[in-house]
Protein backbone atom coordinates (compact mmCIF):
# COMPACT_ATOMS: atom_id res chain seq x y z
CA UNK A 1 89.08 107.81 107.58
CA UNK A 2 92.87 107.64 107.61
CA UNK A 3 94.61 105.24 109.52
CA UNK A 4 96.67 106.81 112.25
CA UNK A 5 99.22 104.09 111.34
CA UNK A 6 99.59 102.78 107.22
CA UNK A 7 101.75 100.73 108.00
CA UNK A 8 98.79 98.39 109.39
CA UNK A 9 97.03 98.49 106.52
CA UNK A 10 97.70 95.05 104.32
CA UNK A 11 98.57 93.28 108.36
CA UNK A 12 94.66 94.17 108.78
CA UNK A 13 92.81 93.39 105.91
CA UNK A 14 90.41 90.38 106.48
CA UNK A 15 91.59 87.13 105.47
CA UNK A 16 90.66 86.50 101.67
CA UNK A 17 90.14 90.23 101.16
CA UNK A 18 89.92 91.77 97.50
CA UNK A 19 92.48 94.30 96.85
CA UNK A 20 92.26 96.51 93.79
CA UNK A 21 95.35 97.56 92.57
CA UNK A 22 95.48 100.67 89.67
CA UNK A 23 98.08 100.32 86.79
CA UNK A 24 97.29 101.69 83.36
CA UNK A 25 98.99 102.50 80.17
CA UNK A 26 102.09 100.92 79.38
CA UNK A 27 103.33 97.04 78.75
CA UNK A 28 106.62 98.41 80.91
CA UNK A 29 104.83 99.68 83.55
CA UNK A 30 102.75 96.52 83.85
CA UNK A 31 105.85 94.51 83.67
CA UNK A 32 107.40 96.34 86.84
CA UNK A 33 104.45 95.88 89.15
CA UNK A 34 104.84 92.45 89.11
CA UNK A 35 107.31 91.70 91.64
CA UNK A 36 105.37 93.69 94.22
CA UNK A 37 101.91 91.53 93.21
CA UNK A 38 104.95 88.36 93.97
CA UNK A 39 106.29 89.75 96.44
CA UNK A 40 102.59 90.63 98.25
CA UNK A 41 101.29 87.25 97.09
CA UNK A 42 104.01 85.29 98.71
CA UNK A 43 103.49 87.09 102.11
CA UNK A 44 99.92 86.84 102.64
CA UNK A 45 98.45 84.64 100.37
CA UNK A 46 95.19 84.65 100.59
CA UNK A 47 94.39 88.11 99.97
CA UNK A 48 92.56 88.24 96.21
CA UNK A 49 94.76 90.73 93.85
CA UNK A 50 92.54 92.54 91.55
CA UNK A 51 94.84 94.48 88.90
CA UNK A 52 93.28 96.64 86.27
CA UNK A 53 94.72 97.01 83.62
CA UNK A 54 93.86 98.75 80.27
CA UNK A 55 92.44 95.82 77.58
CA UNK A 56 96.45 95.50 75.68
CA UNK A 57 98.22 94.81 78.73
CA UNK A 58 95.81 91.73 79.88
CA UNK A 59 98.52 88.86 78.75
CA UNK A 60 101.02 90.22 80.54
CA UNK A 61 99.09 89.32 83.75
CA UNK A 62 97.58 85.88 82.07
CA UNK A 63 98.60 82.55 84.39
CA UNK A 64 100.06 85.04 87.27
CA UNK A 65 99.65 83.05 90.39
CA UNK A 66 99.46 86.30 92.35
CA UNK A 67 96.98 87.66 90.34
CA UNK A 68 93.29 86.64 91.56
CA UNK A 69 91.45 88.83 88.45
CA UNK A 70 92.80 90.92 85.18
CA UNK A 71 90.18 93.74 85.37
CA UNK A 72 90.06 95.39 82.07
CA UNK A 73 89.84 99.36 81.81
CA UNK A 74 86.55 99.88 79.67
CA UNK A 75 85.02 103.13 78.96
CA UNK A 76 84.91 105.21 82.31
CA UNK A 77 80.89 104.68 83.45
CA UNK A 78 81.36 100.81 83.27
CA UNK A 79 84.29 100.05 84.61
CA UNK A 80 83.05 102.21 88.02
CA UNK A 81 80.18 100.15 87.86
CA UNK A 82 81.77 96.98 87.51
CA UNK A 83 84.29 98.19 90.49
CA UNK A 84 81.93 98.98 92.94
CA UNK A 85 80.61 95.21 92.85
CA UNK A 86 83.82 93.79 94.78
CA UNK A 87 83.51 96.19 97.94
CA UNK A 88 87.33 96.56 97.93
CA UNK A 89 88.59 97.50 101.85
CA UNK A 90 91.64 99.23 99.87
CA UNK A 91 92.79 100.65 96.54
CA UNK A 92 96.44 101.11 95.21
CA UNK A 93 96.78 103.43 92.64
CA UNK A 94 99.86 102.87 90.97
CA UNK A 95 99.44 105.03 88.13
CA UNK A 96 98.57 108.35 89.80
CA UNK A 97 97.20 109.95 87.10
CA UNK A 98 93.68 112.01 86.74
CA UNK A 99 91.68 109.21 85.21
CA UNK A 100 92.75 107.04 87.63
CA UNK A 101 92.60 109.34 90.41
CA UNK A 102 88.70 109.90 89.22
CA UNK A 103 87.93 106.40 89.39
CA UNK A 104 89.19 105.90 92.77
CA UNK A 105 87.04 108.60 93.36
CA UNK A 106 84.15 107.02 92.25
CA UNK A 107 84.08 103.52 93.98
CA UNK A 108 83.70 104.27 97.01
CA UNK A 109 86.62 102.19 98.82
CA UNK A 110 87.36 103.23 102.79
CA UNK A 111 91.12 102.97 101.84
CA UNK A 112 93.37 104.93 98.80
CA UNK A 113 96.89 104.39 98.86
CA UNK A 114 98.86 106.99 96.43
CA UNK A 115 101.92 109.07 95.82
CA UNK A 116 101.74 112.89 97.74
CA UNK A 117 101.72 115.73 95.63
CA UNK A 118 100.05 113.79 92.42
CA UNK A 119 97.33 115.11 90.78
CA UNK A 120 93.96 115.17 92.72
CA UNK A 121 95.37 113.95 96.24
CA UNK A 122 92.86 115.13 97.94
CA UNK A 123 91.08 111.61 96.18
CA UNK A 124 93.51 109.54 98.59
CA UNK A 125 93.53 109.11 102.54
CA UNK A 126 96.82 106.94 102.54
CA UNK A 127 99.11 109.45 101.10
CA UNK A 128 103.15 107.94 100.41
CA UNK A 129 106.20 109.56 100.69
CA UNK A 130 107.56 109.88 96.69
CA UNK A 131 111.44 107.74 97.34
CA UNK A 132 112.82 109.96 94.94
CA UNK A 133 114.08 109.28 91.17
CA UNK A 134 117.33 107.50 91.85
CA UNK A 135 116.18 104.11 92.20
CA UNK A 136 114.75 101.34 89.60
CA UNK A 137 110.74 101.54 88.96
CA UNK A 138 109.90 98.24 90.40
CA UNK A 139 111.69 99.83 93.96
CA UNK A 140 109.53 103.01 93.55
CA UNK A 141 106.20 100.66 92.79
CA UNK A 142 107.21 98.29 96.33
CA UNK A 143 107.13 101.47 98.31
CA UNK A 144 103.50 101.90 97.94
CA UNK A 145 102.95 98.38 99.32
CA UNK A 146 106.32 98.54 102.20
CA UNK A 147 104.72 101.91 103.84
CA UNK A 148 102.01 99.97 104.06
CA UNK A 149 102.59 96.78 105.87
CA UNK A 150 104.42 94.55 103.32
CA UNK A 151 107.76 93.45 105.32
CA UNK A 152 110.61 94.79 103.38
CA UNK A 153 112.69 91.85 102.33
CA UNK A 154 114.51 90.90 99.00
CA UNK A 155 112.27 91.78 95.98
CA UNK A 156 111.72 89.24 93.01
CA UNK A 157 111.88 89.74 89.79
CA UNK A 158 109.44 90.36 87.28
CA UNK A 159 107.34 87.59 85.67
CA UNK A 160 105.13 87.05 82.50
CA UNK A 161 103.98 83.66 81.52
CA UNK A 162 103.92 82.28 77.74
CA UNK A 163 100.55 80.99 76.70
CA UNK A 164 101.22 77.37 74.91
CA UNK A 165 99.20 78.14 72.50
CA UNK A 166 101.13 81.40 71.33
CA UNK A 167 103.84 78.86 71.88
CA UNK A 168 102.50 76.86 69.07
CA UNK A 169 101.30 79.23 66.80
CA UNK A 170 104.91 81.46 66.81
CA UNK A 171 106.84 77.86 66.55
CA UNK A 172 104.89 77.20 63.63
CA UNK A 173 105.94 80.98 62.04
CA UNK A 174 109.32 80.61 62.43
CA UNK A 175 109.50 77.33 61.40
CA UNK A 176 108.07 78.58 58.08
CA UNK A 177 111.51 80.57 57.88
CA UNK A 178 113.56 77.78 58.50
CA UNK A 179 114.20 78.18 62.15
CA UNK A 180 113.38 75.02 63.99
CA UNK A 181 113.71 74.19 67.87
CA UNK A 182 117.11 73.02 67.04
CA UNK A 183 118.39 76.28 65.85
CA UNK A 184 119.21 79.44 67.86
CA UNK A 185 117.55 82.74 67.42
CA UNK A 186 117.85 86.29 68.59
CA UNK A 187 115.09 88.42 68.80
CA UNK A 188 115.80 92.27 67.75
CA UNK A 189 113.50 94.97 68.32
CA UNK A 190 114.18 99.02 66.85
CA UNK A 191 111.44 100.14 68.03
CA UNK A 192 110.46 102.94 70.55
CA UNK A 193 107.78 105.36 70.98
CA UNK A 194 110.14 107.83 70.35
CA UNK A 195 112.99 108.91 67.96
CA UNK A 196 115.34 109.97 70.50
CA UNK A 197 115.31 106.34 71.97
CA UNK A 198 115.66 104.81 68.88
CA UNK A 199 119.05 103.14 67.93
CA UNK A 200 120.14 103.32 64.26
CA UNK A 201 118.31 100.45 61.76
CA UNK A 202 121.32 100.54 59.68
CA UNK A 203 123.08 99.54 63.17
CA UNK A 204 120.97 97.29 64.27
CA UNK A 205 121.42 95.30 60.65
CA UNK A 206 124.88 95.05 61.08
CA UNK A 207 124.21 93.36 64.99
CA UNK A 208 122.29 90.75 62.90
CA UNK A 209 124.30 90.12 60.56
CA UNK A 210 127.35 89.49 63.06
CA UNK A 211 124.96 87.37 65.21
CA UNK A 212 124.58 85.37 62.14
CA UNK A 213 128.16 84.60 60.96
CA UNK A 214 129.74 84.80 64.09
CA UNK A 215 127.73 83.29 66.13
CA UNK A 216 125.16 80.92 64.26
CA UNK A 217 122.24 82.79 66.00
CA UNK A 218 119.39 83.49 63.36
CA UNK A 219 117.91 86.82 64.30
CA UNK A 220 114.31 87.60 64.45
CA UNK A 221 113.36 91.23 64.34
CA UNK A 222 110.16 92.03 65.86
CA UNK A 223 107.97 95.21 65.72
CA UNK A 224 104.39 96.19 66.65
CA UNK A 225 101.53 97.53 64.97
CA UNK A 226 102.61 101.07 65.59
CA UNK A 227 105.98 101.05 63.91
CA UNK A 228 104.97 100.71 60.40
CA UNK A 229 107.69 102.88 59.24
CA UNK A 230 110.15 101.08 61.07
CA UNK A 231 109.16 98.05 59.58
CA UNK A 232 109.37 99.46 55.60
CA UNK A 233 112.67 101.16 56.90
CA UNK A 234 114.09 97.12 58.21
CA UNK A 235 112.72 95.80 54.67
CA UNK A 236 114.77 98.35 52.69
CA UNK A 237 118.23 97.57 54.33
CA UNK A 238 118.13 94.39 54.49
CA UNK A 239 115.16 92.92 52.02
CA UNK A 240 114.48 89.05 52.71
CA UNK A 241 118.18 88.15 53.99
CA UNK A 242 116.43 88.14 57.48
CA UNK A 243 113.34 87.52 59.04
CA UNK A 244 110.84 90.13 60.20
CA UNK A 245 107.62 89.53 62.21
CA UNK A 246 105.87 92.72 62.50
CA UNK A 247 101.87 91.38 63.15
CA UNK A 248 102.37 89.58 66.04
CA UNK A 249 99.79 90.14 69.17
CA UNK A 250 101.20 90.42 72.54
CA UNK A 251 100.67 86.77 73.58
CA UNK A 252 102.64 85.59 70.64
CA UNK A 253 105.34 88.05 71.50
CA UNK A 254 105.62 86.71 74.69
CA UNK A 255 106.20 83.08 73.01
CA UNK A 256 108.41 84.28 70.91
CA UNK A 257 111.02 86.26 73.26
CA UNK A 258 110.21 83.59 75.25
CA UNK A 259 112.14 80.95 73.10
CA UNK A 260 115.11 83.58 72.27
CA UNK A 261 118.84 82.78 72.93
CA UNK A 262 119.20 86.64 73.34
CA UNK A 263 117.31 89.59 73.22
CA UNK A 264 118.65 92.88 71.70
CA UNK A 265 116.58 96.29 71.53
CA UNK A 266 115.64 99.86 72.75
CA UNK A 267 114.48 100.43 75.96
CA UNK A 268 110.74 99.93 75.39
CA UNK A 269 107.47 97.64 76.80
CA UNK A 270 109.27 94.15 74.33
CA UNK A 271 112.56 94.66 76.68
CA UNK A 272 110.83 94.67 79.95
CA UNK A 273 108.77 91.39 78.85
CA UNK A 274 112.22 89.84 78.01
CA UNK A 275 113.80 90.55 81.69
CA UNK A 276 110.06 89.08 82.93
CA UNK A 277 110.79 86.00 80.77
CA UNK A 278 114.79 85.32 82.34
CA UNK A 279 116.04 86.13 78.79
CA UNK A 280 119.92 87.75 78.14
CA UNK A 281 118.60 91.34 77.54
CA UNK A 282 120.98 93.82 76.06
CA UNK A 283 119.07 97.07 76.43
CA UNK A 284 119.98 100.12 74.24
CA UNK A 285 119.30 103.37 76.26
CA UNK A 286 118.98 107.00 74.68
CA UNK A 287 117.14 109.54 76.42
CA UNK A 288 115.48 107.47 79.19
CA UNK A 289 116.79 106.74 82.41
CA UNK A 290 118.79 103.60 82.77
CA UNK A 291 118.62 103.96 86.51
CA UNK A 292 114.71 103.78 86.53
CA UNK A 293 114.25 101.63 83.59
CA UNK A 294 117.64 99.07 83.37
CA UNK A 295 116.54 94.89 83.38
CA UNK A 296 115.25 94.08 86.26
CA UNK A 297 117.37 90.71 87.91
CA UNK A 298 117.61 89.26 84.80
CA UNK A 299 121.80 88.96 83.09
CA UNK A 300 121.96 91.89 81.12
CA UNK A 301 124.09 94.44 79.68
CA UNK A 302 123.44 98.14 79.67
CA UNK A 303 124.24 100.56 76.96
CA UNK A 304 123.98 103.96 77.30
CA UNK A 305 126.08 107.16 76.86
CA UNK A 306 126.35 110.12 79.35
CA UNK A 307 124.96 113.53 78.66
CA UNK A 308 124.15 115.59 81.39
CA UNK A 309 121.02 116.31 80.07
CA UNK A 310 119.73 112.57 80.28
CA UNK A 311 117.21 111.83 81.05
CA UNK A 312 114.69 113.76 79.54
CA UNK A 313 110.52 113.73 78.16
CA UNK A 314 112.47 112.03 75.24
CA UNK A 315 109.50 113.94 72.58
CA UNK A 316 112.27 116.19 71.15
CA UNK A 317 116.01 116.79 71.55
CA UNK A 318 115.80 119.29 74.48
CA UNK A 319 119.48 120.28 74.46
CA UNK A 320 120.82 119.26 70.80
CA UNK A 321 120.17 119.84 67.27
CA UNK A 322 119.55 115.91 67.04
CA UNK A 323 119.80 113.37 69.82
CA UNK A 324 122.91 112.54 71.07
CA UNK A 325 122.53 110.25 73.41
CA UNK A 326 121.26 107.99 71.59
CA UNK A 327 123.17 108.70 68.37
CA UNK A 328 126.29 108.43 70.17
CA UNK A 329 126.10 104.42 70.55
CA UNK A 330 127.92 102.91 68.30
CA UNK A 331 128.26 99.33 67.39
CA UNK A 332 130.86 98.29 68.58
CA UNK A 333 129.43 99.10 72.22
CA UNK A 334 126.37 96.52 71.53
CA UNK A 335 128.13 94.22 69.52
CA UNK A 336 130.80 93.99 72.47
CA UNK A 337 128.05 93.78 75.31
CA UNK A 338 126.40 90.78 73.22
CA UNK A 339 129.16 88.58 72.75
CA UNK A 340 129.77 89.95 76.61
CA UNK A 341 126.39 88.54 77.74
CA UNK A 342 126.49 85.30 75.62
CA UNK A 343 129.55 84.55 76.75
CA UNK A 344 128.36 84.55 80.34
CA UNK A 345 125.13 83.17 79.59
CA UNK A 346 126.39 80.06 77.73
CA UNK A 347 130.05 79.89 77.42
CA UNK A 348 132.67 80.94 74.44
CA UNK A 349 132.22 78.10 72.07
CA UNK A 350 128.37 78.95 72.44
CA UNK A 351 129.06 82.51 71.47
CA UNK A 352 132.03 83.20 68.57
CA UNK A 353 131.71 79.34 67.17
CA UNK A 354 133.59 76.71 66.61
CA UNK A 355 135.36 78.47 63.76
CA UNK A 356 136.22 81.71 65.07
CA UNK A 357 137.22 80.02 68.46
CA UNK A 358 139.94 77.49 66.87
CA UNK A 359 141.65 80.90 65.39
CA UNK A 360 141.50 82.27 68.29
CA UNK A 361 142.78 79.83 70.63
CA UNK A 362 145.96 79.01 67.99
CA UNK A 363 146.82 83.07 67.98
């Protein structure tokens, strides 16, 4: 039955209650829920905070002290079956989407919290008021939980904890390229899922090779398993003169952003793990939304051009012949929002060296 009042929802659950909370797909998205699982965790405690997550995103939950249980998305059959064993009093769906929304369907739990006018509301008896598409995600994901009970208050940031032994494991790859704990790295990453969010490689060399000589900070590009081409496409301009780990799995990318002086890429799942890890993020932004998707309370810089048709599905060039937005960023932009960043995060001489800051202080 729905409650007459949501907002007495999470007040009345029973002490040490199991709540089941919905987020598949993306490493971003599971990122940006976790201030709310903080923020929820911090007021009532004891409640048990069952995420479920597809089987990819797991680390990103791993050593969560709000988190009770990763559930794992299987196929559709067993994961119901596996659900229905907790007895959940409520259900947050915070991906709205028809699988989802068929699941919740399926277990049976008195109450479902989701967006109105999603696909297959009639699944849901707690139905929320969309907030609109002017603020950040992680405010859209607390609104769910606010309408709901949660007092409103200031909202943390997001977290994700490196596993020592990805610690080990990464130290011990870059140490085979010469970069010990004593030396400074950047991590860069050029990838996107898609084109139109993709900053230059050509660009993106030239960030690295400044971050070298001007600033003694080895970069590191990353990529995943997905951006093959990327990867053959980083080899060609720049061959061995830097180092490129492209087979990484998601715990040892956490280590290894973890561990970075600064991070530099598109906006994209490895950026959103670098604001949950309190690193310098400098986040490159094409046709996404910089409003929804910016760092999250982490320093940062921003760089984005305005079109007025950003943002957009960002699967083809709705307005252009090619992409503007994102071809529009230049390097000077990024190269002036590192040194920017670096020189708030640690200080001049940290950031131009010792070289380039004697000239500069004798002009």
């Amino acid at each position: 039955m729905t409650p007459r009042d949501p907002s007495s929802l999470l007040p009345s659950l029973p002490e040490g209650a199991h709540v089941l909370i919905v987020r598949l797909r993306s490493l971003g998205d599971v990122v940006l829920l976790t201030p709310a699982l903080s923020a929820i965790s911090a007021w009532r405690p004891d409640l048990r905070l069952c995420v479920l997550v597809e089987p990819f995103c797991a680390p990103l939950l791993e050593g969560n002290p709000a988190v009770s249980e990763i559930l794992l998305m299987k196929n559709f059959v067993a994961t119901a079956r596996e659900l229905r064993r907790y007895h959940f009093p409520a259900v947050y769906n915070q991906h709205a989407g028809p699988t989802s929304a068929l699941l919740v369907a399926s277990i049976a739990v008195p109450q479902r919290v989701c967006w109105t006018h999603r696909q297959f509301s009639f699944v849901y008896n707690v139905l929320i008021p969309d907030p609109g598409d002017r603020i950040h995600t992680v405010e859209h994901r607390m609104e769910q939980f606010y309408a709901t009970g949660l007092p409103r208050g200031p909202i943390p940031p997001a977290c994700v904890y490196p596993r020592p032994d990805a610690q080990v494991i990464v130290a011990e790859q870059l140490r085979s390229h010469g970069i010990t704990a004593s030396r400074p790295y950047a991590v860069l990453h050029p990838g996107a899922k898609y084109f139109t969010k993709r900053w230059a490689i050509d660009k993106f060399i030239a960030v690295a090779r400044w971050l070298r000589e001007r600033n003694g900070i080895e970069p590191v590009f990353n990529l995943g398993l997905g951006d093959a081409q990327i990867a053959q496409e980083v080899r060609r301009h720049c061959g061995t003169d830097f180092v490129l780990l492209d087979s990484l799995d998601l715990r040892q990318l956490i280590a290894l952003i973890a561990g970075c002086r600064i991070f530099i890429g598109n906006d994209s799942g490895p950026t959103h793990i670098a604001t949950a890890l309190a690193r310098p993020v400098v986040a490159i932004f094409g046709s996404s939304s910089s409003v929804h998707w910016r760092p999250w309370l982490t320093k940062n810089r921003v760089v984005q051009n305005d079109f007025p048709c950003n943002p957009c599905r960002g699967d083809r060039c709705y307005a252009f012949a090619e992409p503007r937005c994102i071809l529009s960023v230049t390097l000077d932009q990024v190269r002036d929002a590192s040194e920017s960043l670096l020189a708030e995060t640690f200080g001049a001489s940290d950031v131009i060296g010792p070289v380039a800051l004697q000239a500069r202080k004798t002009q």
